[in-house]
PDB file of N, CA and C in Angstrom:
ATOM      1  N   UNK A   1     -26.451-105.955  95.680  1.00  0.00           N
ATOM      2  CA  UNK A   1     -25.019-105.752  95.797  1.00  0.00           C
ATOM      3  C   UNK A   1     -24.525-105.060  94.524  1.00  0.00           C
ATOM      4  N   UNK A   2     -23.918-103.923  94.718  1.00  0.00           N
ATOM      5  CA  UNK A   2     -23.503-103.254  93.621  1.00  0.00           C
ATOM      6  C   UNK A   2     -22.468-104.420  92.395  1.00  0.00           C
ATOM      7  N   UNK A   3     -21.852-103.923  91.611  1.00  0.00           N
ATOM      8  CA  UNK A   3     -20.309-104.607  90.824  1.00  0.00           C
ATOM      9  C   UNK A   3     -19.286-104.173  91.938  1.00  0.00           C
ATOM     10  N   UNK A   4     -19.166-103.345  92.262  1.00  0.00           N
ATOM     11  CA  UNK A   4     -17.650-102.473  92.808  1.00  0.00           C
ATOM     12  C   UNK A   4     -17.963-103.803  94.270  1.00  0.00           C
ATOM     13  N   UNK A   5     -18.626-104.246  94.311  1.00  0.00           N
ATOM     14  CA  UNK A   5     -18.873-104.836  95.454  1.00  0.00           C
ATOM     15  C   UNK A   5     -18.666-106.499  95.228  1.00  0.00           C
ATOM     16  N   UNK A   6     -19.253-106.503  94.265  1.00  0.00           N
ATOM     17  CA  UNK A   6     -19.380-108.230  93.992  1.00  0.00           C
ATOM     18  C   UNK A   6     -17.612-108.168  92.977  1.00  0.00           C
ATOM     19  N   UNK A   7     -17.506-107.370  92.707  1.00  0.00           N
ATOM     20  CA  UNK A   7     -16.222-107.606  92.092  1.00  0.00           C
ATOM     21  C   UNK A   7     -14.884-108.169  93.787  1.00  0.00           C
ATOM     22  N   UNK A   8     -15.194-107.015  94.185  1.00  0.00           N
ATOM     23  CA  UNK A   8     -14.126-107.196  95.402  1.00  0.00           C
ATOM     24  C   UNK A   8     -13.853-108.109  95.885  1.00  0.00           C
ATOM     25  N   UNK A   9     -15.299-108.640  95.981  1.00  0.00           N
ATOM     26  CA  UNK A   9     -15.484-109.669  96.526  1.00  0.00           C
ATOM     27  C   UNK A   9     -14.503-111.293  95.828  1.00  0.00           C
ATOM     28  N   UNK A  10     -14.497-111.192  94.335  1.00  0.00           N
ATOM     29  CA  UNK A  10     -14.024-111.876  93.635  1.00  0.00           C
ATOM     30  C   UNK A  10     -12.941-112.002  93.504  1.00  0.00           C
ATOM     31  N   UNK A  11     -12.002-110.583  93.700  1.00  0.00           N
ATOM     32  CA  UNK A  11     -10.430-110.442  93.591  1.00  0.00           C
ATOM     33  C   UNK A  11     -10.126-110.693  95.042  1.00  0.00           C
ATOM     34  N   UNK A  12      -8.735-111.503  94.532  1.00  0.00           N
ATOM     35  CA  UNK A  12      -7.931-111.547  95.521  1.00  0.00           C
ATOM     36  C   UNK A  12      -7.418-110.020  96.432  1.00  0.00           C
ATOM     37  N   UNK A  13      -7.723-110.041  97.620  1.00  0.00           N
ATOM     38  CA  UNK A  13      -7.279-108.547  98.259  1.00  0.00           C
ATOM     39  C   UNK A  13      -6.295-108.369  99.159  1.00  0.00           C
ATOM     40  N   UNK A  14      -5.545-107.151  99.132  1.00  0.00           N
ATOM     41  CA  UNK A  14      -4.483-107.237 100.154  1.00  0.00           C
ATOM     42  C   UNK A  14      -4.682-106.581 101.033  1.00  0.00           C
ATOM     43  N   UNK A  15      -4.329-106.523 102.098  1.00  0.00           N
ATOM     44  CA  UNK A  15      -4.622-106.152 103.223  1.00  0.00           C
ATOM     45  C   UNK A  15      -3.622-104.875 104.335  1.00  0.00           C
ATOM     46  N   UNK A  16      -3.915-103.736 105.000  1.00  0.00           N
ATOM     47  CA  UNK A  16      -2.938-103.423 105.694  1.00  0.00           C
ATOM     48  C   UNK A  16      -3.981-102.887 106.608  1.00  0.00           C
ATOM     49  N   UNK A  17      -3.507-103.361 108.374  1.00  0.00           N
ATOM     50  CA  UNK A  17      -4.287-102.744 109.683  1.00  0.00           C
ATOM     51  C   UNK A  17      -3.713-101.983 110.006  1.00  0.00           C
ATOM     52  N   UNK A  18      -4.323-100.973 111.299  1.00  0.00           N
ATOM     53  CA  UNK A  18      -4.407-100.338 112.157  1.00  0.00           C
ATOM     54  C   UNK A  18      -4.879-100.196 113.520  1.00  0.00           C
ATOM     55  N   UNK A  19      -4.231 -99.988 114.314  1.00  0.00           N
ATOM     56  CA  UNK A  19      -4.702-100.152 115.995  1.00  0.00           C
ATOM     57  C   UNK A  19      -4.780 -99.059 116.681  1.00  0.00           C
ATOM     58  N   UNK A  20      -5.751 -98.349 117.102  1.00  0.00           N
ATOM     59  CA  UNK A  20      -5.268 -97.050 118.066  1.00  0.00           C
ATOM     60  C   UNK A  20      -5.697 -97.349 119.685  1.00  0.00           C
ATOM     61  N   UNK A  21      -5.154 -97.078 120.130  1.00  0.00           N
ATOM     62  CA  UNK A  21      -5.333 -96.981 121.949  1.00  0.00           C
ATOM     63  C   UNK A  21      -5.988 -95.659 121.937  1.00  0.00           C
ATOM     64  N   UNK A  22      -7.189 -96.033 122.426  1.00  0.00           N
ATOM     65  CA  UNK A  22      -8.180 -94.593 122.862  1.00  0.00           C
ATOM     66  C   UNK A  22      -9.302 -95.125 123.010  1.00  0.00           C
ATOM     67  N   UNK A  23      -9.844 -93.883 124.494  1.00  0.00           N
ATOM     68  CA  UNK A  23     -11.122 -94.078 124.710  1.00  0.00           C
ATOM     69  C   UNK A  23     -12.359 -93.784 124.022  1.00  0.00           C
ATOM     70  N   UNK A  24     -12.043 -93.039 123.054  1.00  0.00           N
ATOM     71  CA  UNK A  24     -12.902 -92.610 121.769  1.00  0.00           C
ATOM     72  C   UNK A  24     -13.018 -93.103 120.690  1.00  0.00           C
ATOM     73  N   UNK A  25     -12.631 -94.494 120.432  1.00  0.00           N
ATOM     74  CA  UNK A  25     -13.108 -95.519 119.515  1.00  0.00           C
ATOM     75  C   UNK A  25     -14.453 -95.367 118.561  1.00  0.00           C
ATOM     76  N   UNK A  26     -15.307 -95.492 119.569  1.00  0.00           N
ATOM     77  CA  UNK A  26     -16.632 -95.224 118.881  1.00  0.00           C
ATOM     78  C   UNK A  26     -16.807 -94.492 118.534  1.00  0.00           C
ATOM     79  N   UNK A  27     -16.471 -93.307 118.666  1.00  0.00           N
ATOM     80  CA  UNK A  27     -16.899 -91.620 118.430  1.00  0.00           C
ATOM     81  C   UNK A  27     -16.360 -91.610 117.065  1.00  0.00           C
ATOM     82  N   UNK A  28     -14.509 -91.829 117.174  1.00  0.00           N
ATOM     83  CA  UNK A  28     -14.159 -91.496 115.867  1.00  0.00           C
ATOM     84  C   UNK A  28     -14.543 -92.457 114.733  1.00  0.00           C
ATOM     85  N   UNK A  29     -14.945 -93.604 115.190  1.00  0.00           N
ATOM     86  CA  UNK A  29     -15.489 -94.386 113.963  1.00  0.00           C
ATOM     87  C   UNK A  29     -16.986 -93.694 113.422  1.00  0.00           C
ATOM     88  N   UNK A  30     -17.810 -93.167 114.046  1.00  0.00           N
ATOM     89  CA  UNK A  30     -19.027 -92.905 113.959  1.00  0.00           C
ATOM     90  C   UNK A  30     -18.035 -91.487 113.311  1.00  0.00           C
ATOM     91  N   UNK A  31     -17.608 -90.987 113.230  1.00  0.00           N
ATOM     92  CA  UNK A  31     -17.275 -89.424 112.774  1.00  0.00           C
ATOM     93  C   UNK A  31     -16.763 -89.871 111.535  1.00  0.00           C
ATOM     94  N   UNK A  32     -15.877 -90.369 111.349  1.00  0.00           N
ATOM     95  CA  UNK A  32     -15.069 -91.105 109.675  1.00  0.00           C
ATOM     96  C   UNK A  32     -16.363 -91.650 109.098  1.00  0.00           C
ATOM     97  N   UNK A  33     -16.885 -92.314 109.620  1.00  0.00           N
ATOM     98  CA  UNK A  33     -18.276 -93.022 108.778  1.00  0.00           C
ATOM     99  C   UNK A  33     -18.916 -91.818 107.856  1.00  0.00           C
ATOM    100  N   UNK A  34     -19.231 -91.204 108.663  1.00  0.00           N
ATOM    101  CA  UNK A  34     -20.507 -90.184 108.762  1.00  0.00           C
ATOM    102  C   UNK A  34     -19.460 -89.497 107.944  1.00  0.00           C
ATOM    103  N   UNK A  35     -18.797 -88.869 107.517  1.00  0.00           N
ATOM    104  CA  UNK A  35     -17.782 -87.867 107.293  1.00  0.00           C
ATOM    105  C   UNK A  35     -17.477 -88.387 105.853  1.00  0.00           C
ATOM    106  N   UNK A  36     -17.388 -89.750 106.031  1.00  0.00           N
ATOM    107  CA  UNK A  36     -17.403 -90.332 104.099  1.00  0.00           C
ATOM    108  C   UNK A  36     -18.442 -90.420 103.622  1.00  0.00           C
ATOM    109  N   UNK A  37     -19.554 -90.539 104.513  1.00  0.00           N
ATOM    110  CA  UNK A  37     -21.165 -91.185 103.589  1.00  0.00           C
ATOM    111  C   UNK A  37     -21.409 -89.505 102.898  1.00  0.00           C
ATOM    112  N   UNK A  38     -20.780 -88.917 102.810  1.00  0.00           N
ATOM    113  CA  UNK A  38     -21.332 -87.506 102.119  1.00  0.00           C
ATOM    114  C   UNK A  38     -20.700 -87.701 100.447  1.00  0.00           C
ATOM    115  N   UNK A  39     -20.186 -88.526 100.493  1.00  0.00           N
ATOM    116  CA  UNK A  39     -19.063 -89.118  99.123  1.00  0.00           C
ATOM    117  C   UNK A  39     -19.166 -90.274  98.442  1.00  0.00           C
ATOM    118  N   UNK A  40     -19.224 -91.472  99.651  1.00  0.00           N
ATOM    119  CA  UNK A  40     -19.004 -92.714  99.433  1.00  0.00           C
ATOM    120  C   UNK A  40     -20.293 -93.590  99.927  1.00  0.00           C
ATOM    121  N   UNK A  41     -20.073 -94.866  99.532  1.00  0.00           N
ATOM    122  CA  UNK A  41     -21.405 -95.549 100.783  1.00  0.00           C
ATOM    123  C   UNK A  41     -20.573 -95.847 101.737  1.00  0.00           C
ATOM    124  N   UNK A  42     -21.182 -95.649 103.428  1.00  0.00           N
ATOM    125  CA  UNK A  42     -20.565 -96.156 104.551  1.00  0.00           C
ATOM    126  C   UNK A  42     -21.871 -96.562 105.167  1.00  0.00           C
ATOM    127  N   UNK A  43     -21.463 -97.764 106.036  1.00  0.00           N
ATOM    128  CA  UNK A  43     -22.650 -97.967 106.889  1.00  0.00           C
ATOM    129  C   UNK A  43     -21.726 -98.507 108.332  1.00  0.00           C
ATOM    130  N   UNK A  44     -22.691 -97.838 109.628  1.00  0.00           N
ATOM    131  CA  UNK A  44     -22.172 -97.861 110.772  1.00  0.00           C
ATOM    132  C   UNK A  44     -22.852 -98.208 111.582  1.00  0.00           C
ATOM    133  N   UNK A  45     -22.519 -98.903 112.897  1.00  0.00           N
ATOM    134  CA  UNK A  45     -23.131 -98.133 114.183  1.00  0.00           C
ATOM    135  C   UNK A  45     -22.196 -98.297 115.376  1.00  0.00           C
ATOM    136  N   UNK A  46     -22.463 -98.170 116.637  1.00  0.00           N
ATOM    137  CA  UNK A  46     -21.262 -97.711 117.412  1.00  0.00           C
ATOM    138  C   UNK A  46     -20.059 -98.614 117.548  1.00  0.00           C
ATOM    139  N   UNK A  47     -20.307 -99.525 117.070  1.00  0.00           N
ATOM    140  CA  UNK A  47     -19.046-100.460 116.915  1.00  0.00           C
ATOM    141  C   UNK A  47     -18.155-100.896 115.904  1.00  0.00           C
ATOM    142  N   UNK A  48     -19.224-101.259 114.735  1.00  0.00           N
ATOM    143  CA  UNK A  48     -18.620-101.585 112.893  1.00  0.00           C
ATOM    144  C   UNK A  48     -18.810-100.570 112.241  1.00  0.00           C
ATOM    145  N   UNK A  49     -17.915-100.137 111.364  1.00  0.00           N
ATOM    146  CA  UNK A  49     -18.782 -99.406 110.564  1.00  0.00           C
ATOM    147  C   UNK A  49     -17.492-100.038 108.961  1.00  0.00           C
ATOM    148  N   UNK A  50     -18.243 -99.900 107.955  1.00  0.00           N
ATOM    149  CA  UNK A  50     -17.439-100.057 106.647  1.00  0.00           C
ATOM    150  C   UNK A  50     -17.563 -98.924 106.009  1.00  0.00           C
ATOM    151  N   UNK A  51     -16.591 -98.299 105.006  1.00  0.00           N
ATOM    152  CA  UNK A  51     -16.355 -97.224 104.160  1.00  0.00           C
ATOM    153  C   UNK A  51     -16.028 -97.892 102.934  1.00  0.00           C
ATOM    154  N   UNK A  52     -17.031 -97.842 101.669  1.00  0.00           N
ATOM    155  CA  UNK A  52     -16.921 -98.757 100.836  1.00  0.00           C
ATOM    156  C   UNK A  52     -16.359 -97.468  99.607  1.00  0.00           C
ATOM    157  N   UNK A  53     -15.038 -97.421  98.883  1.00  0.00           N
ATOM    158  CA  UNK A  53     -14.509 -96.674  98.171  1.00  0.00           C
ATOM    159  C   UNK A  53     -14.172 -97.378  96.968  1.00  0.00           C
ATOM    160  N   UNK A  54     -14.353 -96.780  95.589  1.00  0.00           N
ATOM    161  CA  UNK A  54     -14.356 -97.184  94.445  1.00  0.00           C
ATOM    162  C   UNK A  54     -12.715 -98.275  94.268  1.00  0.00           C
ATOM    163  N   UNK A  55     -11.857 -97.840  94.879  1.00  0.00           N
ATOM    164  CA  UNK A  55     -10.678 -98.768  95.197  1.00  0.00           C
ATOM    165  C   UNK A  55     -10.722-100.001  95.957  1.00  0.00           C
ATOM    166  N   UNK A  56     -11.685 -99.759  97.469  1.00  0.00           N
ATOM    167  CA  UNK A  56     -11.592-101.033  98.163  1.00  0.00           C
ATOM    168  C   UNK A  56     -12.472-100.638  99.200  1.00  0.00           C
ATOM    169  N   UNK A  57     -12.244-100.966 100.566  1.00  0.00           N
ATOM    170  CA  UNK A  57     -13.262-101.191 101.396  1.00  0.00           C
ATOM    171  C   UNK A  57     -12.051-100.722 103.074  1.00  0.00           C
ATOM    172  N   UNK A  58     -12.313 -99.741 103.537  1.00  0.00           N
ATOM    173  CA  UNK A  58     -12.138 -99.701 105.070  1.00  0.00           C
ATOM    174  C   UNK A  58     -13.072 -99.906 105.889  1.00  0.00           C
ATOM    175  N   UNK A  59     -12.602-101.431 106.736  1.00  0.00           N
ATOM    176  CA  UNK A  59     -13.508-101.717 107.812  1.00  0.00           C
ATOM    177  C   UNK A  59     -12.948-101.142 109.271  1.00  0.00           C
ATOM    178  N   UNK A  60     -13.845-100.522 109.959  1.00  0.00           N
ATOM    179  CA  UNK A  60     -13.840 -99.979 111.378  1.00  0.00           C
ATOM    180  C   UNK A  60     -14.230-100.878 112.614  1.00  0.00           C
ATOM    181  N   UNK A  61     -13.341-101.033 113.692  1.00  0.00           N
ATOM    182  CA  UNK A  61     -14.391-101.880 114.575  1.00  0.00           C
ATOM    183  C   UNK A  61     -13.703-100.965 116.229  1.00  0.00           C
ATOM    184  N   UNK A  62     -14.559-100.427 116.694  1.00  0.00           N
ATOM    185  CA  UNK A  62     -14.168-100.057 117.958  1.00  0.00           C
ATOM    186  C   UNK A  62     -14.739-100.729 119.195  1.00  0.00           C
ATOM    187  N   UNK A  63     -13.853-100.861 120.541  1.00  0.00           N
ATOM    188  CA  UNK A  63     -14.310-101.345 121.254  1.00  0.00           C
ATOM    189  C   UNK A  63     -13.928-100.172 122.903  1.00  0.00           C
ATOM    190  N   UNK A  64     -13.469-101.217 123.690  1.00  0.00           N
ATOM    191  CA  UNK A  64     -13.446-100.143 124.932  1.00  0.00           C
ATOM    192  C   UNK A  64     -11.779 -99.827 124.890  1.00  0.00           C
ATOM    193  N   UNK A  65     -11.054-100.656 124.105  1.00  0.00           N
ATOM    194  CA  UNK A  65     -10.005-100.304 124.268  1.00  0.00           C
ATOM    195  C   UNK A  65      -9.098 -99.240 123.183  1.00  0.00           C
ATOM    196  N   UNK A  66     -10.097 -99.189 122.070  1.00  0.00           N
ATOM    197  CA  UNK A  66      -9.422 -98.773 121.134  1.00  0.00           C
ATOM    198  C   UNK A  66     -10.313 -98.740 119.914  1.00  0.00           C
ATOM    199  N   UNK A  67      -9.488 -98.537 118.349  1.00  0.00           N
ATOM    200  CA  UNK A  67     -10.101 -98.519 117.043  1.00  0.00           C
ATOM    201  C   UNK A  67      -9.481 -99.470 116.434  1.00  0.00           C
ATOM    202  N   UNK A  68      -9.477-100.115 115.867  1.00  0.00           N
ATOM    203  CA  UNK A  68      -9.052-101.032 114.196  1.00  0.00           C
ATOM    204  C   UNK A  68     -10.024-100.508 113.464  1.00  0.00           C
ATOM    205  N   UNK A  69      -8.908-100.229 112.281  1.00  0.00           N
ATOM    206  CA  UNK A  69      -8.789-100.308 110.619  1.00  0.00           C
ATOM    207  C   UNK A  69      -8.221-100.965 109.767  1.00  0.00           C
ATOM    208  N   UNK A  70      -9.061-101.700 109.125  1.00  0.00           N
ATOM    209  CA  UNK A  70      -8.731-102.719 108.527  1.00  0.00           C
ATOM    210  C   UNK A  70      -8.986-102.165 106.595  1.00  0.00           C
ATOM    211  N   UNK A  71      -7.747-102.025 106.429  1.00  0.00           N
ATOM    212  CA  UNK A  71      -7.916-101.591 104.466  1.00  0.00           C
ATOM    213  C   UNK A  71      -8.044-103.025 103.776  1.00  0.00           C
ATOM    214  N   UNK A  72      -8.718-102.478 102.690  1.00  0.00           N
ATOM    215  CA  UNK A  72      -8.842-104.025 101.605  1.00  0.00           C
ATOM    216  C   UNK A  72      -8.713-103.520 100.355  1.00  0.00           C
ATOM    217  N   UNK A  73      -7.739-103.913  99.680  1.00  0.00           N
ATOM    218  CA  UNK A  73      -8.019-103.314  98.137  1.00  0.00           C
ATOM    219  C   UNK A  73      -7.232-104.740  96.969  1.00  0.00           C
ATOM    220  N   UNK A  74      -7.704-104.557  95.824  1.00  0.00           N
ATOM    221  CA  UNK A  74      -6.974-105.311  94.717  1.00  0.00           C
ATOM    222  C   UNK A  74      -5.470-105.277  94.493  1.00  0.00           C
ATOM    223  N   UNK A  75      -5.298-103.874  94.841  1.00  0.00           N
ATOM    224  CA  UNK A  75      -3.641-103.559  94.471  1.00  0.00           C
ATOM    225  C   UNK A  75      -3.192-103.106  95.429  1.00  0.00           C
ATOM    226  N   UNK A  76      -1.818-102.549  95.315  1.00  0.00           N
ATOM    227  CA  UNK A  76      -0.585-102.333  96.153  1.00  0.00           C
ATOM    228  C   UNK A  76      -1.252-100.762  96.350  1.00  0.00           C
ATOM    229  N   UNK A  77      -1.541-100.137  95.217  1.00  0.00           N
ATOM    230  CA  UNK A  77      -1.227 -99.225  95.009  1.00  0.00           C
ATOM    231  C   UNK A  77      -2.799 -98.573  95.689  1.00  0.00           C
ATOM    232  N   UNK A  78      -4.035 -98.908  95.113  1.00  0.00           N
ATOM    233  CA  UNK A  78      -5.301 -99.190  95.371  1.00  0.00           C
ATOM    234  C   UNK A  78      -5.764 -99.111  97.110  1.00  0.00           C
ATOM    235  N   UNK A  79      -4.466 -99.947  97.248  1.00  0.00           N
ATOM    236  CA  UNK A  79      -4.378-100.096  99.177  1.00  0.00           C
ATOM    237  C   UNK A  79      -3.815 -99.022  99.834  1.00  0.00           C
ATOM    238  N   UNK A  80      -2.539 -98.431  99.124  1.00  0.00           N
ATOM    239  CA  UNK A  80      -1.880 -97.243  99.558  1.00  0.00           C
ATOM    240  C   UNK A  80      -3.181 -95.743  99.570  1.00  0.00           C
ATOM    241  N   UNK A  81      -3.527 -95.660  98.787  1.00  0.00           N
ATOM    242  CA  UNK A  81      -4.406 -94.637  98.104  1.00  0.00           C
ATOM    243  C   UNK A  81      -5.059 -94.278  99.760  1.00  0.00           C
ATOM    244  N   UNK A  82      -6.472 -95.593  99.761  1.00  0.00           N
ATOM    245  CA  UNK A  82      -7.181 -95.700 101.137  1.00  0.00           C
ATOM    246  C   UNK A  82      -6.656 -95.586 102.320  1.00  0.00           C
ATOM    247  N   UNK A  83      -5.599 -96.315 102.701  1.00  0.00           N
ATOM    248  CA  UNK A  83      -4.459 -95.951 104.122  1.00  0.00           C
ATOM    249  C   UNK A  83      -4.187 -94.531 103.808  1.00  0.00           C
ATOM    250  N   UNK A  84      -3.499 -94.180 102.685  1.00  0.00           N
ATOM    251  CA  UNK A  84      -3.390 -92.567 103.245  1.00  0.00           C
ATOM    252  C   UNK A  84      -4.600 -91.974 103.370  1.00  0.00           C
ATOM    253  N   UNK A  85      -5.658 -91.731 102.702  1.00  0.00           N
ATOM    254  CA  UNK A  85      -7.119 -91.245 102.885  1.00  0.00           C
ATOM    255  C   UNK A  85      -7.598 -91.261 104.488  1.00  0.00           C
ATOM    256  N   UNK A  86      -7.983 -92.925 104.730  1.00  0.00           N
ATOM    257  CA  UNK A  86      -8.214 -92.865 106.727  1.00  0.00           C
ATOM    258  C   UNK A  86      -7.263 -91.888 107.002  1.00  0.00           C
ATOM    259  N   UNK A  87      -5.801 -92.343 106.791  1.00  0.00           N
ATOM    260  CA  UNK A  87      -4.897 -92.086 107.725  1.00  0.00           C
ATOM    261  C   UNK A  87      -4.990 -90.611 107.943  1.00  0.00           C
ATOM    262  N   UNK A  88      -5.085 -89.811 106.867  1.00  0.00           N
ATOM    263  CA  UNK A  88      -5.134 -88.206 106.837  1.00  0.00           C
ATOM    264  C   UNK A  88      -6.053 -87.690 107.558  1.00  0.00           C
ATOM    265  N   UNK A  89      -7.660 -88.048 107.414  1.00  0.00           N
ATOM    266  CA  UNK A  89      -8.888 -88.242 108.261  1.00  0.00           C
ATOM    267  C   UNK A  89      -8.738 -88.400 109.551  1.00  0.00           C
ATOM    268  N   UNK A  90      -8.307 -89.341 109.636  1.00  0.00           N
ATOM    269  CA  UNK A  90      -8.286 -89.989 111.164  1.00  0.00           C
ATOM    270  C   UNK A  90      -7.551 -88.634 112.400  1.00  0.00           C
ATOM    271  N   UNK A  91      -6.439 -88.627 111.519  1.00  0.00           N
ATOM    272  CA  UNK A  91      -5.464 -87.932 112.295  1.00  0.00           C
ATOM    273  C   UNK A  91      -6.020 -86.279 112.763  1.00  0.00           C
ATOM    274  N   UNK A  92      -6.873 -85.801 111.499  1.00  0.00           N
ATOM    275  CA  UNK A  92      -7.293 -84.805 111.664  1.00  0.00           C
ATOM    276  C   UNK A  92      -8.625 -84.478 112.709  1.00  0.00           C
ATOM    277  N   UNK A  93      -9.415 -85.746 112.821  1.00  0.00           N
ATOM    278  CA  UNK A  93     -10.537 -85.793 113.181  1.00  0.00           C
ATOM    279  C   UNK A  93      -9.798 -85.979 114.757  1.00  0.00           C
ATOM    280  N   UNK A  94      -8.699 -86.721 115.135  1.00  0.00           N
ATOM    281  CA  UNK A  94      -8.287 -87.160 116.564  1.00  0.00           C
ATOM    282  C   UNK A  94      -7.295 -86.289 116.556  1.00  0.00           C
ATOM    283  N   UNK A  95      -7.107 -84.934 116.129  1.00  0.00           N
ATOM    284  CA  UNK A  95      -5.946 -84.220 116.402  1.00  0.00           C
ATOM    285  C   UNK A  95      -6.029 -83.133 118.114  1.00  0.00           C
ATOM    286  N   UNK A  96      -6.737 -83.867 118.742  1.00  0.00           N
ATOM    287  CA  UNK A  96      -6.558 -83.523 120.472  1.00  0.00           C
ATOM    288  C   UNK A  96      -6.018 -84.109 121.262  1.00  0.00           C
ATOM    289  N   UNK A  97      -5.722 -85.904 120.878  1.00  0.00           N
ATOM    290  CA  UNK A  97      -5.151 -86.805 121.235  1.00  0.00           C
ATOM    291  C   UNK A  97      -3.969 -86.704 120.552  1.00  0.00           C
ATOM    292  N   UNK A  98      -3.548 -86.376 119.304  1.00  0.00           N
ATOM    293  CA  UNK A  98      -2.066 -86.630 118.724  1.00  0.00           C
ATOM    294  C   UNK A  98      -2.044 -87.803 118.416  1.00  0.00           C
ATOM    295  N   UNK A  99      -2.832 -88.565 118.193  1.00  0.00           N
ATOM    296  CA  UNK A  99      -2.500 -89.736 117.661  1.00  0.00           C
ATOM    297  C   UNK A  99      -1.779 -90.029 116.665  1.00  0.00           C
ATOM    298  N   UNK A 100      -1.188 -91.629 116.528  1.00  0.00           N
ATOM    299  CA  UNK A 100      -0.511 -92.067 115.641  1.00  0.00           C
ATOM    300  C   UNK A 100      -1.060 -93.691 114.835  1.00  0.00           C
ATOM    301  N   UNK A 101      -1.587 -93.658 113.660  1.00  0.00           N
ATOM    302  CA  UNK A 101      -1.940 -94.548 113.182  1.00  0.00           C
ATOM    303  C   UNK A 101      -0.479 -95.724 112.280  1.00  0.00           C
ATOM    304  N   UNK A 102       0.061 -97.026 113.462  1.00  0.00           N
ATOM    305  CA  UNK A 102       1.083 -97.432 112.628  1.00  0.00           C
ATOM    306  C   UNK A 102       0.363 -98.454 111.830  1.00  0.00           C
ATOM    307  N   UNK A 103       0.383 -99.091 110.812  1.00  0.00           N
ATOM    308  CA  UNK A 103      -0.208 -99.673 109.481  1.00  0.00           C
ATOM    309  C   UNK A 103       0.781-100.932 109.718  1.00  0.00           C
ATOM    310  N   UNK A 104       0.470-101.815 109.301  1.00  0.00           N
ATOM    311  CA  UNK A 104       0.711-103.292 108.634  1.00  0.00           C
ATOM    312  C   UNK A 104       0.258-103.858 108.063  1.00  0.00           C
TER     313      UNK A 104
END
């Protein structure tokens, strides 16, 4: 286990999700994965995948109905950073659908 990892693990983290309605769940999680591991560590397969970023950690989980994204970071700010990052990604990678990623 790296530090950036066992640290995270140690701090308290805050949290903000995401839900999309689509039949391409898996696809776009397997595409964001694959699309960060050229940068970051990600590990996937057609259902989980995590994007582990020097700030925090986006977890992916797709099913038949849809995607969740789940951000994790130490800070406010740390958390903002990653939500916009997916969020920019996401949108670009699903820009045939028009999707809309709302956050909480």
């Amino acid at each position: 286990m790296s530090e950036a990892e066992t640290t995270a693990q140690l701090t308290p983290q805050l949290q903000c999700t995401a839900r999309i309605t689509t039949a391409n769940g898996s696809k776009y999680l397997q595409r964001l994965c694959k699309h960060f591991a050229h940068k970051v560590r990600a590990d996937w397969d057609e259902n989980r995948g995590q994007v582990i970023f020097a700030e925090g950690v986006c977890s992916l989980e797709a099913d038949a109905l849809g995607l969740q994204l789940i951000c994790s970071a130490a800070s406010q700010q740390d958390l903002m950073d990653i939500v916009d990052t997916m969020d920019r990604h996401f949108i670009r990678f699903a820009k045939a659908e028009a999707p809309e990623l709302n956050w909480q």
